[in-house]
N, C-alpha and C. Protein backbone atom coordinates (compact mmCIF):
# COMPACT_ATOMS: atom_id res chain seq x y z
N UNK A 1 62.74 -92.96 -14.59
CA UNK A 1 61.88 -93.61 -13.62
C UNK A 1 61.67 -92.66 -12.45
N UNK A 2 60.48 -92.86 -11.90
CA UNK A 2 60.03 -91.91 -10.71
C UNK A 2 59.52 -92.43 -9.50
N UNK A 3 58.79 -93.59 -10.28
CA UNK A 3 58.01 -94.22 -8.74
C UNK A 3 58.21 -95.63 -9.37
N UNK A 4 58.96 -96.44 -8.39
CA UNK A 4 59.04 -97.79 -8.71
C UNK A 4 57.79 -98.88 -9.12
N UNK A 5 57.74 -99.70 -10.07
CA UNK A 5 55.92 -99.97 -10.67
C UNK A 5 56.06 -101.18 -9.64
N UNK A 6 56.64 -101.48 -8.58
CA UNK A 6 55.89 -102.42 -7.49
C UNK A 6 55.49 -101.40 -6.33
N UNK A 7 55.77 -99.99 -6.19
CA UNK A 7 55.49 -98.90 -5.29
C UNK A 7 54.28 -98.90 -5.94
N UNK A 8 54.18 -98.50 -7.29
CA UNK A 8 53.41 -97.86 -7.76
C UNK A 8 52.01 -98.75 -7.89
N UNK A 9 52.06 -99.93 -7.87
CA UNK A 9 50.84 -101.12 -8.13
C UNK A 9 50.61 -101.23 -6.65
N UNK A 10 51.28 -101.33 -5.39
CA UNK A 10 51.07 -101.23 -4.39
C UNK A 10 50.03 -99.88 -3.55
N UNK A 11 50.37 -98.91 -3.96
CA UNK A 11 49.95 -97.38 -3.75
C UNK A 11 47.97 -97.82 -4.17
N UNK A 12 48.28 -98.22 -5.47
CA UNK A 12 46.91 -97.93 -6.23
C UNK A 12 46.30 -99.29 -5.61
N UNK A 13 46.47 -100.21 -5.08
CA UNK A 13 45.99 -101.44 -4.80
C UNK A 13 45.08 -100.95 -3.21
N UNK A 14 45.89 -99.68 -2.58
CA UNK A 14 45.54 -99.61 -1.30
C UNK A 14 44.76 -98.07 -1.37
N UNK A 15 44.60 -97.94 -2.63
CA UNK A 15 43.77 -96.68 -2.77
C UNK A 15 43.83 -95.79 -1.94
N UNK A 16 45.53 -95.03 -1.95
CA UNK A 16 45.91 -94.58 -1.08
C UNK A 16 46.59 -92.83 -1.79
N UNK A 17 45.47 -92.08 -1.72
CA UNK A 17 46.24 -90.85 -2.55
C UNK A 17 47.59 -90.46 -2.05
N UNK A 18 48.54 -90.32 -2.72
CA UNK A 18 49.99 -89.46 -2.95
C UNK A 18 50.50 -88.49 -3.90
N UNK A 19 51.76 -87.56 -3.66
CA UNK A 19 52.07 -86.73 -4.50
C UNK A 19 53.88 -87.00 -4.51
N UNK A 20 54.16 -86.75 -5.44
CA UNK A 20 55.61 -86.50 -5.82
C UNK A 20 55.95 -85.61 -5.64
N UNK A 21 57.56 -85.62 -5.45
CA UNK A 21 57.93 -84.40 -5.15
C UNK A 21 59.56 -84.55 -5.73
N UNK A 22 59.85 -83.91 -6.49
CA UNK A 22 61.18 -84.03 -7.22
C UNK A 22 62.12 -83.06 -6.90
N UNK A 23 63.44 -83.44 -6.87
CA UNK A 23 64.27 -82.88 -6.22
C UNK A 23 65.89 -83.13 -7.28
N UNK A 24 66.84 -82.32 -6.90
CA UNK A 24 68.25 -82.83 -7.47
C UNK A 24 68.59 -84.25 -6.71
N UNK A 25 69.45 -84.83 -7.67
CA UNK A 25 70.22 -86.15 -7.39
C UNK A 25 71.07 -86.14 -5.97
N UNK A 26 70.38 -87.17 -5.37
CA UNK A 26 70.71 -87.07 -4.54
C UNK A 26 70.84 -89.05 -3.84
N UNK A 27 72.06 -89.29 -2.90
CA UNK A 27 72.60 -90.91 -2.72
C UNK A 27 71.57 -91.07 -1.40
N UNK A 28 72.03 -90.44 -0.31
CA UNK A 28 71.25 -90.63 0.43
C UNK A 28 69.69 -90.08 0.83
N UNK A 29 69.10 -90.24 1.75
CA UNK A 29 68.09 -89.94 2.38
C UNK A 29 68.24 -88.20 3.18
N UNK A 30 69.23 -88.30 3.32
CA UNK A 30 69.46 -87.05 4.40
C UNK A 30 69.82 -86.07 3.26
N UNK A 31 70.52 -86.40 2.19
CA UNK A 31 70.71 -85.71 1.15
C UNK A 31 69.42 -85.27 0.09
N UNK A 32 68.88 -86.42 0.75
CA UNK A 32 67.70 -86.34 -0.16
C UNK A 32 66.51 -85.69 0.41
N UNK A 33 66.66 -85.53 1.81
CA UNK A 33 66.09 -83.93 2.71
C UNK A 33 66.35 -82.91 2.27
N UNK A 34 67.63 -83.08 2.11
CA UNK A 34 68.25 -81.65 1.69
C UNK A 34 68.24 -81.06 0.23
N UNK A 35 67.86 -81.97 -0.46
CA UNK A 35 67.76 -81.22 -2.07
C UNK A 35 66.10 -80.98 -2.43
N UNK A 36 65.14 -81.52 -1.35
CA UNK A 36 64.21 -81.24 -1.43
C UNK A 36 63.56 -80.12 -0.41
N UNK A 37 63.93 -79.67 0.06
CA UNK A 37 64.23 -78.76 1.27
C UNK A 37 63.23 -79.07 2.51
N UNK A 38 63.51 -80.25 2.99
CA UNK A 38 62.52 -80.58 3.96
C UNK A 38 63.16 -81.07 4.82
N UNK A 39 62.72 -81.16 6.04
CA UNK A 39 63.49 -81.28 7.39
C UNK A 39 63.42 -82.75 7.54
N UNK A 40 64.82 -83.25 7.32
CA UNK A 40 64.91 -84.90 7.47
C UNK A 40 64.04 -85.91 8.71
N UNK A 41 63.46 -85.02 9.94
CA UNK A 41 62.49 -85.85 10.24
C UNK A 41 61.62 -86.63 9.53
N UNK A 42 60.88 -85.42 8.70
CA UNK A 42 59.84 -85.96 7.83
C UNK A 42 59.82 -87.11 6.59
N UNK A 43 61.29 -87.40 6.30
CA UNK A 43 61.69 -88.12 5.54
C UNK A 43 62.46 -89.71 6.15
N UNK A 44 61.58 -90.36 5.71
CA UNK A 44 61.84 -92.16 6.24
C UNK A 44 62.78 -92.80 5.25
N UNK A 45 63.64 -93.68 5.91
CA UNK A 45 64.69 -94.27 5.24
C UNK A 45 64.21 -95.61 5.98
N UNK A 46 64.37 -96.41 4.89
CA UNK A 46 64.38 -97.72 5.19
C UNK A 46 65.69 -98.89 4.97
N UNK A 47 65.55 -99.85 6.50
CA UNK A 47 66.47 -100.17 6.53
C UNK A 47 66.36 -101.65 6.44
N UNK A 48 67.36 -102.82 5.62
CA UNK A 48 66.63 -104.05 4.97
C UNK A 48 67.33 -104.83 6.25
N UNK A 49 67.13 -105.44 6.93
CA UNK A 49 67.52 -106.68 7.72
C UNK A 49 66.62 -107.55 7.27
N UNK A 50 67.95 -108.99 7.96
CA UNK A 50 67.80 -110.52 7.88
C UNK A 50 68.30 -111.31 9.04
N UNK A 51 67.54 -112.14 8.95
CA UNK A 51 67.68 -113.10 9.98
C UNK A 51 67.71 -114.72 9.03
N UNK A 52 67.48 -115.49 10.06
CA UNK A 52 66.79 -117.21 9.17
C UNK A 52 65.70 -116.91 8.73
N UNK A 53 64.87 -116.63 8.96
CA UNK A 53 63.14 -116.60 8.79
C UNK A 53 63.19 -115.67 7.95
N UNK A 54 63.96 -114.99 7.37
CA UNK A 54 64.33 -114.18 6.17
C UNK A 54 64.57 -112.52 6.41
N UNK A 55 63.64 -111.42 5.25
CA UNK A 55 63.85 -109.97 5.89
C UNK A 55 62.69 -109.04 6.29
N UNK A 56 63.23 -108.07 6.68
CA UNK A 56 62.21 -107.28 7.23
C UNK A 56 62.80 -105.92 7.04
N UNK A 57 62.15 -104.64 6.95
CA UNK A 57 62.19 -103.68 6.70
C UNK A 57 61.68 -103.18 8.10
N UNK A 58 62.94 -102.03 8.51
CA UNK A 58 62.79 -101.41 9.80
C UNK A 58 62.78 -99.74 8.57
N UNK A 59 61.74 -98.94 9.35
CA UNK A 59 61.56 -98.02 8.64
C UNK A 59 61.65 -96.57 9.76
N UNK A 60 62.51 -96.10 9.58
CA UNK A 60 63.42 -94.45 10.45
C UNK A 60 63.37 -93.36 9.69
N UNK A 61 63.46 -91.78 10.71
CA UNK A 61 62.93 -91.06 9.73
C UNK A 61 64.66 -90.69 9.91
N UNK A 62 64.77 -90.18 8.46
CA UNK A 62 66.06 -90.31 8.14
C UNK A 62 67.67 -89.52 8.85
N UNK A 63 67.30 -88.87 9.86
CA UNK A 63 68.13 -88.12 10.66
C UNK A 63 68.44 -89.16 12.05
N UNK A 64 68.03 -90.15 11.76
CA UNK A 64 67.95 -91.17 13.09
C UNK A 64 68.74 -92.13 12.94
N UNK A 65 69.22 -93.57 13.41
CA UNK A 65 69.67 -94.61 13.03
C UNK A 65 68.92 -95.88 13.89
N UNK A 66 68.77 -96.98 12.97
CA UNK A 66 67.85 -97.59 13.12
C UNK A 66 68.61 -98.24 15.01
N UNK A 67 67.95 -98.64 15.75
CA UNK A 67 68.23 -98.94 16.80
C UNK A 67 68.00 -100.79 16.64
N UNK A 68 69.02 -101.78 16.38
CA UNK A 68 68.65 -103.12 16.14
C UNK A 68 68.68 -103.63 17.11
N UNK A 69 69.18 -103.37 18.31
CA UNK A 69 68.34 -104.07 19.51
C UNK A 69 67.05 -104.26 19.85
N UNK A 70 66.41 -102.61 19.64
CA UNK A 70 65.00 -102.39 20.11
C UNK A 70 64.35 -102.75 19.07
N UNK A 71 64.56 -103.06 17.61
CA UNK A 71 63.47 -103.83 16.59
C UNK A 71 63.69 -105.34 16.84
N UNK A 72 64.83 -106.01 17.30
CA UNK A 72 65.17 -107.63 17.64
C UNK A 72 64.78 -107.87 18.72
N UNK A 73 64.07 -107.02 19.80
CA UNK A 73 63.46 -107.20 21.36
C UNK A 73 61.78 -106.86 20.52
N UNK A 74 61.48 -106.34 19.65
CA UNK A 74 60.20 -105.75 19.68
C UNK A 74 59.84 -106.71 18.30
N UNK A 75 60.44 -107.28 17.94
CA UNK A 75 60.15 -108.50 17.24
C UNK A 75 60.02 -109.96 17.33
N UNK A 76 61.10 -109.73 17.90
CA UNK A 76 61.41 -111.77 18.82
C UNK A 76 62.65 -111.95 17.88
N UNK A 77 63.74 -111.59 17.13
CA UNK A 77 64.15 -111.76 16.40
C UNK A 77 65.97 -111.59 16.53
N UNK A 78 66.65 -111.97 15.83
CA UNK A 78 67.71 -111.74 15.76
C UNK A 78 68.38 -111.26 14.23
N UNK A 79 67.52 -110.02 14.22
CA UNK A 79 68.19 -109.32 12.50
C UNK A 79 69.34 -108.92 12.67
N UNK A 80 69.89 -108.98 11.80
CA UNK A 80 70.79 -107.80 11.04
C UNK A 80 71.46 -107.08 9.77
N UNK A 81 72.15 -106.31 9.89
CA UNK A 81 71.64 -105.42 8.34
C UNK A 81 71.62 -106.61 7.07
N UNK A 82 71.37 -106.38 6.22
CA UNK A 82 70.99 -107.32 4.75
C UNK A 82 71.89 -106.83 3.96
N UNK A 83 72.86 -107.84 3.19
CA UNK A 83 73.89 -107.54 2.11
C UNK A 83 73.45 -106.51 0.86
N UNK A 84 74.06 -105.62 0.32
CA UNK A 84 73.76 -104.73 -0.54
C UNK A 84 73.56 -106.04 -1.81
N UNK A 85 73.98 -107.34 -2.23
CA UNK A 85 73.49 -107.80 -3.30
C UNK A 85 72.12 -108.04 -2.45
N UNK A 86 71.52 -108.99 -1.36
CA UNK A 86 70.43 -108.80 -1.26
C UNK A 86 69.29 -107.80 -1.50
N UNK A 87 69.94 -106.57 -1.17
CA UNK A 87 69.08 -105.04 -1.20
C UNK A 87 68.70 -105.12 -2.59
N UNK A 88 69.64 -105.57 -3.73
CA UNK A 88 69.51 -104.88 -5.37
C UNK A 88 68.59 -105.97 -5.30
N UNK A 89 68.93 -107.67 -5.25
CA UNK A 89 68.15 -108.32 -5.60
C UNK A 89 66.95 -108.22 -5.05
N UNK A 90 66.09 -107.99 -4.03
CA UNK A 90 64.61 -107.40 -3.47
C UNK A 90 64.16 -106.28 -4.24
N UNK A 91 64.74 -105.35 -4.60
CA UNK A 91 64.29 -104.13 -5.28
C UNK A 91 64.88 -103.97 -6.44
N UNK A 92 64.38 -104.67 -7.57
CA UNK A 92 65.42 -105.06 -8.90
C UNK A 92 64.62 -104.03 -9.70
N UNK A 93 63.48 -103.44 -9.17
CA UNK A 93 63.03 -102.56 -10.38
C UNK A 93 63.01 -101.33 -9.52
N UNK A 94 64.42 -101.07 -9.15
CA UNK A 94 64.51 -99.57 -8.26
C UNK A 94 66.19 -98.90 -8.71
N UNK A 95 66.70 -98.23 -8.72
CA UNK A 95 67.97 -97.71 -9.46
C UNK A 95 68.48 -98.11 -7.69
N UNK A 96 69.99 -98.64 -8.30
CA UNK A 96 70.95 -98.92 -6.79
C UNK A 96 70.74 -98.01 -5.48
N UNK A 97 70.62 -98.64 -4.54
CA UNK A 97 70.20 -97.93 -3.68
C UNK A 97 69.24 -96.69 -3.11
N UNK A 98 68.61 -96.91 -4.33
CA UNK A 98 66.92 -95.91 -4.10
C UNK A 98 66.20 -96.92 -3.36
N UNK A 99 66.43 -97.65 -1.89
CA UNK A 99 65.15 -98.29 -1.78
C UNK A 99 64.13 -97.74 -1.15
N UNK A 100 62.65 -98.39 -1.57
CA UNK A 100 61.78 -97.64 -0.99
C UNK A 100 61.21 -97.98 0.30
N UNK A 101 61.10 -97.33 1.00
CA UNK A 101 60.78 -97.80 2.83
C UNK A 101 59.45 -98.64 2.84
N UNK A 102 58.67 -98.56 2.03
CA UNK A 102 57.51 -99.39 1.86
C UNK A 102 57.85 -100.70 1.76
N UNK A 103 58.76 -101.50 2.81
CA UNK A 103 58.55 -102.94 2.46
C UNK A 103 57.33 -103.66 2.07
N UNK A 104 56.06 -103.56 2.95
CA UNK A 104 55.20 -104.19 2.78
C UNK A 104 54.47 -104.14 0.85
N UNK A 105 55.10 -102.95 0.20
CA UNK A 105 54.80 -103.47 -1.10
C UNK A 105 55.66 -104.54 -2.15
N UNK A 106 56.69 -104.48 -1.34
CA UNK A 106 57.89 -106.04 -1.62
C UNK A 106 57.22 -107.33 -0.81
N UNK A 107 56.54 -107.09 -0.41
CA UNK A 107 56.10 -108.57 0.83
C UNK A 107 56.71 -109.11 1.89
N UNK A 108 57.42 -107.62 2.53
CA UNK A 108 58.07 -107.70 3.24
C UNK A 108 57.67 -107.25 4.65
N UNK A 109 57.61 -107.78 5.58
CA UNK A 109 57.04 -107.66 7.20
C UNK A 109 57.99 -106.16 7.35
N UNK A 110 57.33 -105.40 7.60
CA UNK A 110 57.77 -103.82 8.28
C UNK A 110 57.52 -103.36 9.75
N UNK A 111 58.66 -103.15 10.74
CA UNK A 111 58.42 -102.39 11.64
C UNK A 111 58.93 -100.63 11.59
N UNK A 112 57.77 -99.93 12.46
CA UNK A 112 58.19 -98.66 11.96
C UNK A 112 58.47 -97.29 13.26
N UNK A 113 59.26 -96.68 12.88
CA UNK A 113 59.40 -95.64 14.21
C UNK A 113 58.47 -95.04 14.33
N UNK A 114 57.80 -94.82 15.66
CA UNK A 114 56.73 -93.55 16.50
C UNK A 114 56.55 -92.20 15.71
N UNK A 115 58.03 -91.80 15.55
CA UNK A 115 58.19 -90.71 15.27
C UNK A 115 57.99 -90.18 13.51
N UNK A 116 57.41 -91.14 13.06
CA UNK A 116 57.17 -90.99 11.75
C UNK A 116 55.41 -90.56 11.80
N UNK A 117 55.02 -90.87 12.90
CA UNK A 117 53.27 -90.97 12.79
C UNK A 117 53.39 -89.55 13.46
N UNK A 118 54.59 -88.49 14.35
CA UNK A 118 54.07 -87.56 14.71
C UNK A 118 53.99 -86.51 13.52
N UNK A 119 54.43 -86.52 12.30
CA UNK A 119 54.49 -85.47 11.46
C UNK A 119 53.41 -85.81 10.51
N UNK A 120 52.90 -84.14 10.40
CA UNK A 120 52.01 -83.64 9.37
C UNK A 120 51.31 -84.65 8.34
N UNK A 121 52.88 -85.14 7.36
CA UNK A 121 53.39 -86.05 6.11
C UNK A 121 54.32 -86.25 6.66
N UNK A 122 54.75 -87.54 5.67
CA UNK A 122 56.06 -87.93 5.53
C UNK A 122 56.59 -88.70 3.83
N UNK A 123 57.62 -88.47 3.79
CA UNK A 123 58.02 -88.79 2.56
C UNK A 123 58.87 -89.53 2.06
N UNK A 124 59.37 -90.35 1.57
CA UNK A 124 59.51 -91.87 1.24
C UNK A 124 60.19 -91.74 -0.42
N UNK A 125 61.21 -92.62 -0.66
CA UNK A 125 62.18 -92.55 -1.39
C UNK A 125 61.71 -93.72 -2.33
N UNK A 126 61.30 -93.38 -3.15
CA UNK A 126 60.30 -94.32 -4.43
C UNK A 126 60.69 -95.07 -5.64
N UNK A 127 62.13 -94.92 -5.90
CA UNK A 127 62.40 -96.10 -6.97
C UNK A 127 63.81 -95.22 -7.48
N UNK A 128 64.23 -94.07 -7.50
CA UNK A 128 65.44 -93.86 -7.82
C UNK A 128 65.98 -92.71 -6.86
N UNK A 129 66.81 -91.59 -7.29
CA UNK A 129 67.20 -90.95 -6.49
C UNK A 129 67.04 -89.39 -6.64
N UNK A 130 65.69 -89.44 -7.27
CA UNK A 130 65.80 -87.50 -7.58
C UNK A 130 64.14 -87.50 -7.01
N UNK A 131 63.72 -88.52 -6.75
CA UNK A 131 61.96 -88.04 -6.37
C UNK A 131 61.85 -88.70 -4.96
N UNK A 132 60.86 -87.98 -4.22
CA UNK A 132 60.33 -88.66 -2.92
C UNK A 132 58.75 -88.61 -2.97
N UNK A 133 58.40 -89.58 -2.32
CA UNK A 133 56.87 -89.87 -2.70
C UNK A 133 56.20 -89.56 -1.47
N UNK A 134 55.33 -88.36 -1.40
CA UNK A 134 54.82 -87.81 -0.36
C UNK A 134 52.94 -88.37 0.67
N UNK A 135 53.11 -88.56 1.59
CA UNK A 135 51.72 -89.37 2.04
C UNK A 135 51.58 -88.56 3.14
N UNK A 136 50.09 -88.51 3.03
CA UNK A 136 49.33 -87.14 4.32
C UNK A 136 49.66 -88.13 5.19
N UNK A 137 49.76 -87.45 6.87
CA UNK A 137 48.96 -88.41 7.84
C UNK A 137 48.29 -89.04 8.23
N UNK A 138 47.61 -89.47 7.42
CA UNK A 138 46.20 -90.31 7.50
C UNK A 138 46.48 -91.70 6.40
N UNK A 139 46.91 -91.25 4.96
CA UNK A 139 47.74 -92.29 4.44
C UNK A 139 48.36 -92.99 5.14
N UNK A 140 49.35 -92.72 5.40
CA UNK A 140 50.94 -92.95 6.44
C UNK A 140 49.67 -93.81 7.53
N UNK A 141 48.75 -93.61 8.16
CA UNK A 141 48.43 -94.27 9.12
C UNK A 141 47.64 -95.46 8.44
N UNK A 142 47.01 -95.58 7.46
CA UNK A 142 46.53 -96.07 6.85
C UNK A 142 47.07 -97.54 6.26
N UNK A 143 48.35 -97.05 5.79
CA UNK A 143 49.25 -97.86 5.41
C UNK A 143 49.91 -99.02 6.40
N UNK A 144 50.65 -98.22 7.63
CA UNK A 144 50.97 -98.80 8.99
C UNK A 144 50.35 -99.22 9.17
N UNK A 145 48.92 -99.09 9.72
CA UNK A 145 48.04 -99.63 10.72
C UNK A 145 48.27 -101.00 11.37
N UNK A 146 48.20 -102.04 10.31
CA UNK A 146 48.91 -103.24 10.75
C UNK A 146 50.20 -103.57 10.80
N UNK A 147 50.91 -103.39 11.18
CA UNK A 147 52.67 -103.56 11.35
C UNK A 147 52.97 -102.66 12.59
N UNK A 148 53.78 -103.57 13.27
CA UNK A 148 54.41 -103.55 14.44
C UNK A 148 55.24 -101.70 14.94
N UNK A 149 55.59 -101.23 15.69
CA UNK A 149 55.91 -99.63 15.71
C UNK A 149 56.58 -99.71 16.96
N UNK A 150 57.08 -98.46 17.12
CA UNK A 150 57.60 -98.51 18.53
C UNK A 150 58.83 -97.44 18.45
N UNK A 151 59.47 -96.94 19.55
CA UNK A 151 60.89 -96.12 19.02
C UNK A 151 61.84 -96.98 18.41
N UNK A 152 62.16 -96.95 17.78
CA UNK A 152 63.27 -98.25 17.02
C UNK A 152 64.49 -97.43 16.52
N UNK A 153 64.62 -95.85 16.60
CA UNK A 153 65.88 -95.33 16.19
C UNK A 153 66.26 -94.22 17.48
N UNK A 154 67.79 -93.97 16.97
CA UNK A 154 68.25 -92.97 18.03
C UNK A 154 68.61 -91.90 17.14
């Protein structure tokens, strides 16, 4: 598997060109900078919170940590992180812990860091753990446009 087929029906629904980019096995995001040799700014990790009203995907570029005050003030909300059985069960067609930062192709409300819209591209962790799924700047803005933003990591 390479690109998760709810990434992947999502992508083509928003007629949104992308490229792959494959790399060694790798658990995390920052690792997963590093086996692809790209500077973990450019690479977004997404992070699953819950509240009552259910979850939301806070999306950081992966050298950062999500800041849950400033997404629970910039939301109205009182999240916090989401149980790893929740995580598998939302992303059941993604290998353990490959999730992909694209909530909104889960149907999931996304807020996203500033600092993801200042780079070139950015690249996004797509359904397992050896590929990242790459989107110009204009994609990436494309995609965002509607969903909430702001600094949300430190």
């Amino acid at each position: 598997m390479s690109l998760a087929p709810t990434v992947q029906r999502f992508l083509e629904g928003q007629h949104v060109a992308y490229r792959m980019l494959h790399h060694t096995y790798a658990e995390t995001m920052m690792s997963s900078a590093m086996a692809a040799q790209l500077p973990a700014r450019k690479v977004a990790k997404g992070v699953v919170l819950k509240d009552e009203e259910g979850f939301v995907m806070a999306m950081v570029p992966s050298d950062r940590m999500a800041d849950l005050e400033a997404i629970n003030h910039s939301m109205n909300r009182l999240l916090e992180p989401a149980s790893q059985q929740d995580v598998n069960i939302l992303f059941s067609d993604c290998k353990q812990g490959a999730v992909p930062s694209l909530g909104q192709a889960y149907n999931m409300p996304v807020i996203w860091d500033d600092a993801l819209a200042e780079e070139d591209d950015c690249y996004f962790e797509c359904g397992d753990h050896m590929d990242l799924l790459r989107l110009d700047k204009s994609s990436f803005a494309h995609l965002m446009a509607a969903y909430p933003h702001g600094r949300i990591s430190h």
